[in-house]
Protein backbone atom coordinates (compact mmCIF):
# COMPACT_ATOMS: atom_id res chain seq x y z
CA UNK A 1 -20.08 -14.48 -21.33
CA UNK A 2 -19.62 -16.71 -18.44
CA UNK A 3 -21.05 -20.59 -18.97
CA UNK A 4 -22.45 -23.01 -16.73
CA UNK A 5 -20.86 -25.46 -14.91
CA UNK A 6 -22.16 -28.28 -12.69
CA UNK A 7 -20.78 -28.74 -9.33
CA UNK A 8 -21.56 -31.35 -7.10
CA UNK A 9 -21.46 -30.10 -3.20
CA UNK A 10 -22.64 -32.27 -0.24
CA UNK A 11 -25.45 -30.85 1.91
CA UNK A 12 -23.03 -29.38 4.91
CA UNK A 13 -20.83 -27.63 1.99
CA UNK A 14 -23.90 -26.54 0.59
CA UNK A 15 -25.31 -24.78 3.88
CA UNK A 16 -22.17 -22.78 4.57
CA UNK A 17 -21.88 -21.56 1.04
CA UNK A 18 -25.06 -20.50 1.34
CA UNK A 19 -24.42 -18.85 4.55
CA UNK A 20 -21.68 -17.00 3.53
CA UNK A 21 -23.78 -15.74 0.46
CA UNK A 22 -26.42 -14.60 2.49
CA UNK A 23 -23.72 -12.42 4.72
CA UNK A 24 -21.99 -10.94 2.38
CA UNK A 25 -25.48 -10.34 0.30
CA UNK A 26 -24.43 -12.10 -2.90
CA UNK A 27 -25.46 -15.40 -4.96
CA UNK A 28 -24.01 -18.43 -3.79
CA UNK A 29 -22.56 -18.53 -7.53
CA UNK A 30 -20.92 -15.37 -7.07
CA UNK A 31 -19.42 -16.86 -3.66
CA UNK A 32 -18.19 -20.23 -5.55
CA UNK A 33 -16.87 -18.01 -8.63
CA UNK A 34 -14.27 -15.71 -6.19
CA UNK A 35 -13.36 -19.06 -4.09
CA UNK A 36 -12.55 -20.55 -7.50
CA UNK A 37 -11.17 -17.32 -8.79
CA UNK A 38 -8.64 -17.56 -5.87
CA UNK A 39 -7.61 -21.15 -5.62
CA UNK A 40 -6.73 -20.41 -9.27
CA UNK A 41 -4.42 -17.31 -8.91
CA UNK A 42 -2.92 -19.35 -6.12
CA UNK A 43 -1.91 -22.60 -7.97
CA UNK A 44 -1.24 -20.82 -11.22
CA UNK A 45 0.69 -17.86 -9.66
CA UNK A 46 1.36 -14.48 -11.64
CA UNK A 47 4.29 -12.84 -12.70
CA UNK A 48 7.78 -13.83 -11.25
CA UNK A 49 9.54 -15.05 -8.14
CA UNK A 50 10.57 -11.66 -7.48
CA UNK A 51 6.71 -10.57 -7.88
CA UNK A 52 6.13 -12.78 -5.54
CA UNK A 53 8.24 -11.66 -2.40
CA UNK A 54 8.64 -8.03 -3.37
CA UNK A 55 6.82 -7.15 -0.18
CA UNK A 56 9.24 -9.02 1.61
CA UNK A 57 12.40 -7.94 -0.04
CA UNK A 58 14.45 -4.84 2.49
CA UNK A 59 12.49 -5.52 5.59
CA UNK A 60 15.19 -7.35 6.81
CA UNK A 61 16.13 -5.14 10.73
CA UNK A 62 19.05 -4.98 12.44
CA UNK A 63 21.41 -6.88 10.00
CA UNK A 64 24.14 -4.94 8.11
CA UNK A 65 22.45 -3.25 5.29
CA UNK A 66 26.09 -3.20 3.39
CA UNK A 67 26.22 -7.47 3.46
CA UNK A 68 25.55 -7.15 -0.60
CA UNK A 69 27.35 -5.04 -1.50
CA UNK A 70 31.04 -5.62 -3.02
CA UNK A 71 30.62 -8.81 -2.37
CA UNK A 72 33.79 -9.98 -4.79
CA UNK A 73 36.24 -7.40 -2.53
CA UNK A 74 35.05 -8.65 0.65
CA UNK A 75 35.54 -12.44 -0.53
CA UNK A 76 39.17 -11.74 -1.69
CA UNK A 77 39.98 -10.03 1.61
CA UNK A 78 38.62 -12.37 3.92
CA UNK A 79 40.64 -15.53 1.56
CA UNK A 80 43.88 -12.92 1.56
CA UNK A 81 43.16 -13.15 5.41
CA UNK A 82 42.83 -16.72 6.21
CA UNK A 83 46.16 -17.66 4.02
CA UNK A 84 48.39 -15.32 6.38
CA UNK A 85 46.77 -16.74 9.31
């Protein structure tokens, strides 16, 4: 069961609260619960890095998709290069 809290909001605060809980047809506690809701999951964070940027991770265009890939071999053959130079 949810509990009370007091929260102290000055007047112009206030109004627009109350104006977005009259738009989107809701309490203006339900509209201070989701903005709290989210500042949470954004300082606290869930799950890993990797969670984090897995939407980002292969949308990389027009690079070589190969780059990661035998890394080690590549490395040796580009040092085996630059000593016969």
């Amino acid at each position: 069961m949810a509990s009370p809290i007091t929260l102290r909001l000055d007047p112009e605060m206030r109004r627009r609260v109350t104006r977005i809980a009259r738009r989107k047809r809701t309490t203006t506690s339900e509209v201070l619960r989701q903005a709290i809701a989210t500042w949470v999951e954004r300082e606290e964070g869930t799950g890993s890095v990797h969670d984090s940027i897995k939407d980002l991770i292969g949308n990389v265009r027009g690079a070589d998709p190969t780059l990661s890939t035998d890394t080690g071999r590549r490395f040796t053959e580009l040092l085996r290069a630059r000593r016969s130079e």
